[in-house]
Protein backbone atom coordinates (compact mmCIF):
# COMPACT_ATOMS: atom_id res chain seq x y z
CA UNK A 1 92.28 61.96 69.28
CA UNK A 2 92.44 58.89 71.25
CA UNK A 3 96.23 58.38 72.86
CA UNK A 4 96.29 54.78 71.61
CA UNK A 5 95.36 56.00 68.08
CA UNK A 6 98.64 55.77 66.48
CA UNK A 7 99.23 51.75 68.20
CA UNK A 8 98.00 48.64 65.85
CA UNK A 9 95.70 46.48 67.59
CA UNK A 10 98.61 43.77 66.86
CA UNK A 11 100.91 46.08 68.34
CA UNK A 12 99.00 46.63 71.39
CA UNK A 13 98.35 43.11 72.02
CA UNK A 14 102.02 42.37 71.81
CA UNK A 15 102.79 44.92 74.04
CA UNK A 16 101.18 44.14 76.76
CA UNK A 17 102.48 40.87 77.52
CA UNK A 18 105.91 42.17 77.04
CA UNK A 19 105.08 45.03 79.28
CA UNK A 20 103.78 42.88 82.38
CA UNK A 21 106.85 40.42 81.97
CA UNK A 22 109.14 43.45 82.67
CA UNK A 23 107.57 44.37 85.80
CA UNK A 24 110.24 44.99 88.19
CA UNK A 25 111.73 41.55 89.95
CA UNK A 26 112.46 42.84 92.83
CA UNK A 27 108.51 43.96 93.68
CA UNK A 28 106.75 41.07 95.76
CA UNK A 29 103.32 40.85 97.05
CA UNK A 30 103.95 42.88 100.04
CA UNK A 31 105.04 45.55 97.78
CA UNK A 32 102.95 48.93 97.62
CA UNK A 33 103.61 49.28 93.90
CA UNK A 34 103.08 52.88 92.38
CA UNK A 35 103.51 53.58 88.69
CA UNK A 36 104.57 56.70 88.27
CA UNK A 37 105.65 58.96 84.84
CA UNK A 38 109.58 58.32 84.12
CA UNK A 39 110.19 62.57 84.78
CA UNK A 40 108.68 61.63 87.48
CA UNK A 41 111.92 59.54 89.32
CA UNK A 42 114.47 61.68 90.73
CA UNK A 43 112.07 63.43 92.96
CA UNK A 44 109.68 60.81 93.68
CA UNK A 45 112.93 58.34 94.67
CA UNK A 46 113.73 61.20 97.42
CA UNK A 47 110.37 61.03 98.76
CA UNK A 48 110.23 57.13 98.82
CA UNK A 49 113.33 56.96 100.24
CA UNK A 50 112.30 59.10 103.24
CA UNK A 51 111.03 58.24 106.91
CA UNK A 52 107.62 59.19 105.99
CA UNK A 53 106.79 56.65 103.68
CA UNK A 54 108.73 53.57 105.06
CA UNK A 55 106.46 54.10 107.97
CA UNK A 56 103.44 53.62 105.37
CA UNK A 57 104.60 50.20 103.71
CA UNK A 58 107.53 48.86 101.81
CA UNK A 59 106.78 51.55 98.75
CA UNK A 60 108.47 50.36 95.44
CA UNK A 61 108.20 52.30 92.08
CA UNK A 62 108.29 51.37 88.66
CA UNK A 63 108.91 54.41 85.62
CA UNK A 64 108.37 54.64 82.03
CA UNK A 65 106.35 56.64 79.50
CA UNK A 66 102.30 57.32 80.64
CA UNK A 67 101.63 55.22 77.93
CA UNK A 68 103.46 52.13 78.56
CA UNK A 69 102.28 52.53 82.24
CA UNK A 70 98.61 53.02 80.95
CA UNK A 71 98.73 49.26 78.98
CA UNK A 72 100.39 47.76 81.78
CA UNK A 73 97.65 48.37 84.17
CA UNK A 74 95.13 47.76 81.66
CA UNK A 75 96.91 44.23 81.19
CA UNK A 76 96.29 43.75 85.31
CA UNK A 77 99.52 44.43 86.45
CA UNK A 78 99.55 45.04 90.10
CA UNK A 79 99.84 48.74 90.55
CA UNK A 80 98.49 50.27 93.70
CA UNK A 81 98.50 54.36 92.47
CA UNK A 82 98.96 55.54 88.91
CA UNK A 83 100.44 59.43 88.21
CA UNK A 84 100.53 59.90 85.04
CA UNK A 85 102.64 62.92 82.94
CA UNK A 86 99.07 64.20 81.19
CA UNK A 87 95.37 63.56 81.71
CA UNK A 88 94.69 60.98 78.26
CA UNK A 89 96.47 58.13 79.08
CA UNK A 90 95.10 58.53 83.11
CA UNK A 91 91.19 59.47 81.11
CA UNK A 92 92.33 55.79 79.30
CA UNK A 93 92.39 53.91 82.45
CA UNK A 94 89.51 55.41 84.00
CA UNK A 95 87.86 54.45 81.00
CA UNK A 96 88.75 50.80 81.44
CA UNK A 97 86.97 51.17 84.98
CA UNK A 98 90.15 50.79 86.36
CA UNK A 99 90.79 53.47 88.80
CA UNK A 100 89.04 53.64 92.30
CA UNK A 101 86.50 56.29 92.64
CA UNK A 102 86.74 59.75 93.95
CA UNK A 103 90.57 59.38 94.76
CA UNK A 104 92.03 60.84 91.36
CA UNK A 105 93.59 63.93 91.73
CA UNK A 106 95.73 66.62 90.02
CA UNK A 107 98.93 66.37 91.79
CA UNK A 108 101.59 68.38 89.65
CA UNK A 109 102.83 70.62 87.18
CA UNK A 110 105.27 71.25 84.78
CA UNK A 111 106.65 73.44 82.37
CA UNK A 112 108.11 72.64 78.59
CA UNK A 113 111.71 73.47 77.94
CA UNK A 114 114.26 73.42 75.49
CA UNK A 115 117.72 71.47 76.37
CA UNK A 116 121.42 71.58 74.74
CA UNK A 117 124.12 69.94 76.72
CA UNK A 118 125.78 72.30 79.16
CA UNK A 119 128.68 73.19 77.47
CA UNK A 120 126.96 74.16 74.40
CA UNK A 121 126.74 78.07 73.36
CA UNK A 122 123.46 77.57 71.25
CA UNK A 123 121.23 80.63 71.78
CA UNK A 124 117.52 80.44 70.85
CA UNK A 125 114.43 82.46 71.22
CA UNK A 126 110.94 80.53 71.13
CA UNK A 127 108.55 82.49 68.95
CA UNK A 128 106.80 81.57 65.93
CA UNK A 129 108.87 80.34 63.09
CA UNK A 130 111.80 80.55 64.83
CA UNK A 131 114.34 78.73 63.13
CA UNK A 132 114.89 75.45 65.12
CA UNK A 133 116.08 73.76 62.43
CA UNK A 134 118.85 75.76 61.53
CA UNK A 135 119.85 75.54 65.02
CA UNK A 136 120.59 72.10 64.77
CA UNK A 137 123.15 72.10 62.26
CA UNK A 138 123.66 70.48 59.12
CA UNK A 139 123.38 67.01 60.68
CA UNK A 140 121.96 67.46 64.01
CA UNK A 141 119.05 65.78 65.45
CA UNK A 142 116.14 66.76 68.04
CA UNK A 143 115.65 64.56 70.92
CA UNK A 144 111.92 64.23 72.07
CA UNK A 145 110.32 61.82 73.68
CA UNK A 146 107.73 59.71 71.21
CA UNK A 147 105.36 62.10 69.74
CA UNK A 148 102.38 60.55 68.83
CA UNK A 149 101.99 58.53 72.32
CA UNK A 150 104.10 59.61 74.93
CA UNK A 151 103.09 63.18 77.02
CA UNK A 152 106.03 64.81 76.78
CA UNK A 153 106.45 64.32 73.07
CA UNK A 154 103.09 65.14 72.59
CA UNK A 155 103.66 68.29 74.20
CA UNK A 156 106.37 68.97 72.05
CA UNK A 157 104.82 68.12 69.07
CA UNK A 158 101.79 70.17 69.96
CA UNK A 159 104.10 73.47 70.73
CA UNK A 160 106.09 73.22 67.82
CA UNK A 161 103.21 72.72 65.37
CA UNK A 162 101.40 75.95 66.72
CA UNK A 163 104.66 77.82 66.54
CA UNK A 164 104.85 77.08 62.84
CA UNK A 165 108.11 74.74 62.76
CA UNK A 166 107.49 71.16 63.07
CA UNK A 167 107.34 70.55 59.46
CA UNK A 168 111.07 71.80 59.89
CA UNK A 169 112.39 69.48 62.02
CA UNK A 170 109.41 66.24 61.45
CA UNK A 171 112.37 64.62 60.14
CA UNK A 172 115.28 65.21 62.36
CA UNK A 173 113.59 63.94 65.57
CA UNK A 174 115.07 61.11 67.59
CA UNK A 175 112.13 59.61 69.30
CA UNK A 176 112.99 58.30 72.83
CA UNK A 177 110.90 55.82 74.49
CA UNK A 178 110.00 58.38 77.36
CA UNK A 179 111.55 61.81 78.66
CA UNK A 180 114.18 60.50 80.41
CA UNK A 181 115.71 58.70 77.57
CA UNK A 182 115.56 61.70 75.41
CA UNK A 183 116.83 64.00 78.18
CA UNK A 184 120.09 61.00 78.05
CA UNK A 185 120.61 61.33 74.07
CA UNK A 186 121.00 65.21 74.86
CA UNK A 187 123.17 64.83 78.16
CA UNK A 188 125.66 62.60 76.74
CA UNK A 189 126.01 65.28 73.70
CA UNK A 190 124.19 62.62 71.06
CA UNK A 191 121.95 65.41 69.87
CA UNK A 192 122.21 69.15 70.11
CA UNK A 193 118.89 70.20 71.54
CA UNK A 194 116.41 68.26 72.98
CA UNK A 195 112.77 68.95 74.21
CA UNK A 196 112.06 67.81 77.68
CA UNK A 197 109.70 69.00 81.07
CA UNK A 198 112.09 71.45 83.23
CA UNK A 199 111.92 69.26 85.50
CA UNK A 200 114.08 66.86 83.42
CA UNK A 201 116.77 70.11 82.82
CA UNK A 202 117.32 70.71 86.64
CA UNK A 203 117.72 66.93 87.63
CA UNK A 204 120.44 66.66 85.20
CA UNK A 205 124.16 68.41 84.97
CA UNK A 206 124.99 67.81 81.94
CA UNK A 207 122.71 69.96 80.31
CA UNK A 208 121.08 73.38 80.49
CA UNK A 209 117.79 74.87 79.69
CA UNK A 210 118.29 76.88 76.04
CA UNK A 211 114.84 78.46 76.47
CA UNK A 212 110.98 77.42 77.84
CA UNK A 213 108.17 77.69 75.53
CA UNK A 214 105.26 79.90 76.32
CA UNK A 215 102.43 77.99 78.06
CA UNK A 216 99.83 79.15 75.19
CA UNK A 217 101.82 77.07 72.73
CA UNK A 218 100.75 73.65 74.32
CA UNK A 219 98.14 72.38 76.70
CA UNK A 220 98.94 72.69 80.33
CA UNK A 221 101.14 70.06 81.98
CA UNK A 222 99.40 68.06 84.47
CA UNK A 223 100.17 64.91 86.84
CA UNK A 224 97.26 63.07 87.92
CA UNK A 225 97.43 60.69 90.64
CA UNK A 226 94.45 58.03 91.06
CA UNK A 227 94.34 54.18 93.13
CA UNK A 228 94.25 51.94 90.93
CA UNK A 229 91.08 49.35 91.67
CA UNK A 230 91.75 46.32 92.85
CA UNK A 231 95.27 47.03 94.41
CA UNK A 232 93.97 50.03 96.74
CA UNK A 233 94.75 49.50 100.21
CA UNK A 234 95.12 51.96 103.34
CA UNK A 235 98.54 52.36 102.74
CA UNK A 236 98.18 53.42 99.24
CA UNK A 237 95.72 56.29 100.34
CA UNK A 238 97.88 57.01 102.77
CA UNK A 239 100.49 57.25 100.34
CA UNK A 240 98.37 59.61 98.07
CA UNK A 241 97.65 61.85 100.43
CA UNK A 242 101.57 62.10 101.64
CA UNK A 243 101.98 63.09 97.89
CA UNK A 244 99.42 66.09 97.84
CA UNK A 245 100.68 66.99 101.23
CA UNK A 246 102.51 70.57 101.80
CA UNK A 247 106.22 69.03 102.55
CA UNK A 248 106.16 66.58 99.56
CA UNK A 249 104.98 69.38 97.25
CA UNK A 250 108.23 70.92 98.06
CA UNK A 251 110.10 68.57 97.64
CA UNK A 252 108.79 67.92 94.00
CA UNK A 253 109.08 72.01 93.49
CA UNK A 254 112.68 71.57 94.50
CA UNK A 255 113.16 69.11 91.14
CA UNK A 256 111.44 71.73 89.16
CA UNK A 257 107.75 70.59 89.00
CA UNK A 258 105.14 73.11 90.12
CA UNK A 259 101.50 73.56 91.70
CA UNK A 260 99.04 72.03 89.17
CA UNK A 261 97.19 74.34 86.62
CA UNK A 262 93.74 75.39 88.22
């Protein structure tokens, strides 16, 4: 299905004029602007923030879903390198002609895990038909990211439809606007469980990972990484190839991501 399926063409024209208009104030033409998946943040800050890439250029980044990134770009907005949480929305650019050729790459992995906040005592096996819903509570909510549009909630979606229990809980999802936001709802103790990349679970103390679901139940997580034509520059290969580089990739293995699936 095509990711922008579930958006109106109303919608989508709305969207992304408001999208470029909240492109971050403090960027300025000098800027090396990357767009990067919102799980994507508490690692990728660490690396920007290092010696390594202040000596490539003044690096700024900008986070949010795939698929708000995705329209932003597609509405010209001046991002140098695009990683994206899953392979449609970075297939949507490239289908807008938008990336530069030969530099995508798979950059990253990830895993799918279950959340509660950390003092919680919920106990839950992932296996088909397990009983999610009564996990919740009588008036508990799921926190995903949006399912239809966003990776992660796709993901999600995806795992708990081949495991037999989304009709169970269709109706008790919260829908944040990207990971991040629905790893918050859980962290402040908002909702009960939550579905978020484990990457998402070790960046954040105030919650702990309930369970992971079995690869086979979802396709595998990937982060591609691709220049984004007409902002590509020597300093944003440069910047790539710092990203695929052995010391960066542990760095982003430290915050819980992993090698990308072959």
């Amino acid at each position: 299905m095509n990711p922008v399926g579930h958006f109106t063409l109303r919608f989508v024209s709305s969207a992304l004029t408001l999208l470029v208009a909240l492109l971050p104030a403090r960027a300025s033409a000098d800027d090396l602007l990357v767009f990067a998946a919102a799980s994507l943040k508490p690692a990728l800050d660490r690396i920007i923030a290092s010696p390594d890439v202040a000596a490539i250029g003044n690096v700024k980044a900008s986070y949010a879903a795939s698929s708000q990134l995705a329209l932003q770009i597609e509405a010209g907005a001046p991002a140098a390198l695009f990683v994206s949480a899953d392979l449609d929305w970075m297939d949507y650019v490239a289908a807008k002609n938008l990336l530069v050729a030969d530099t995508r790459t798979n950059l990253l992995g990830n895993a799918l895990v279950l959340i509660a906040p950390k003092d919680s005592t919920a106990q839950l096996a992932i296996t088909p038909g397990f009983d999610l819903a009564g996990a919740l509570g009588k008036n508990g909510h799921l926190a995903l990211a949006e399912p239809n549009s966003v990776p992660a909630g796709k993901y999600a979606k995806a795992a708990l439809g081949r495991l037999g229990v989304w009709g169970t809980v269709e109706s008790r999802v919260v829908a944040a606007e990207n990971v991040r936001a629905a790893l918050n709802f859980v962290a402040r103790g908002e909702a009960p469980l939550g579905i978020v990349y484990r990457s998402d679970a070790v960046s954040e103390q105030s919650v702990r990972i309930v369970a992971t679901f079995p690869e086979n139940t979802h396709a595998p997580i990937v982060y591609p990484a691709a220049l984004v034509a007409g902002y590509d520059s020597a300093a944003a290969h440069k910047l790539l190839d710092l990203l695929r580089s052995a010391p960066e990739q542990a760095i982003f293995c430290a915050y819980g991501f992993d090698a990308p699936p072959k």
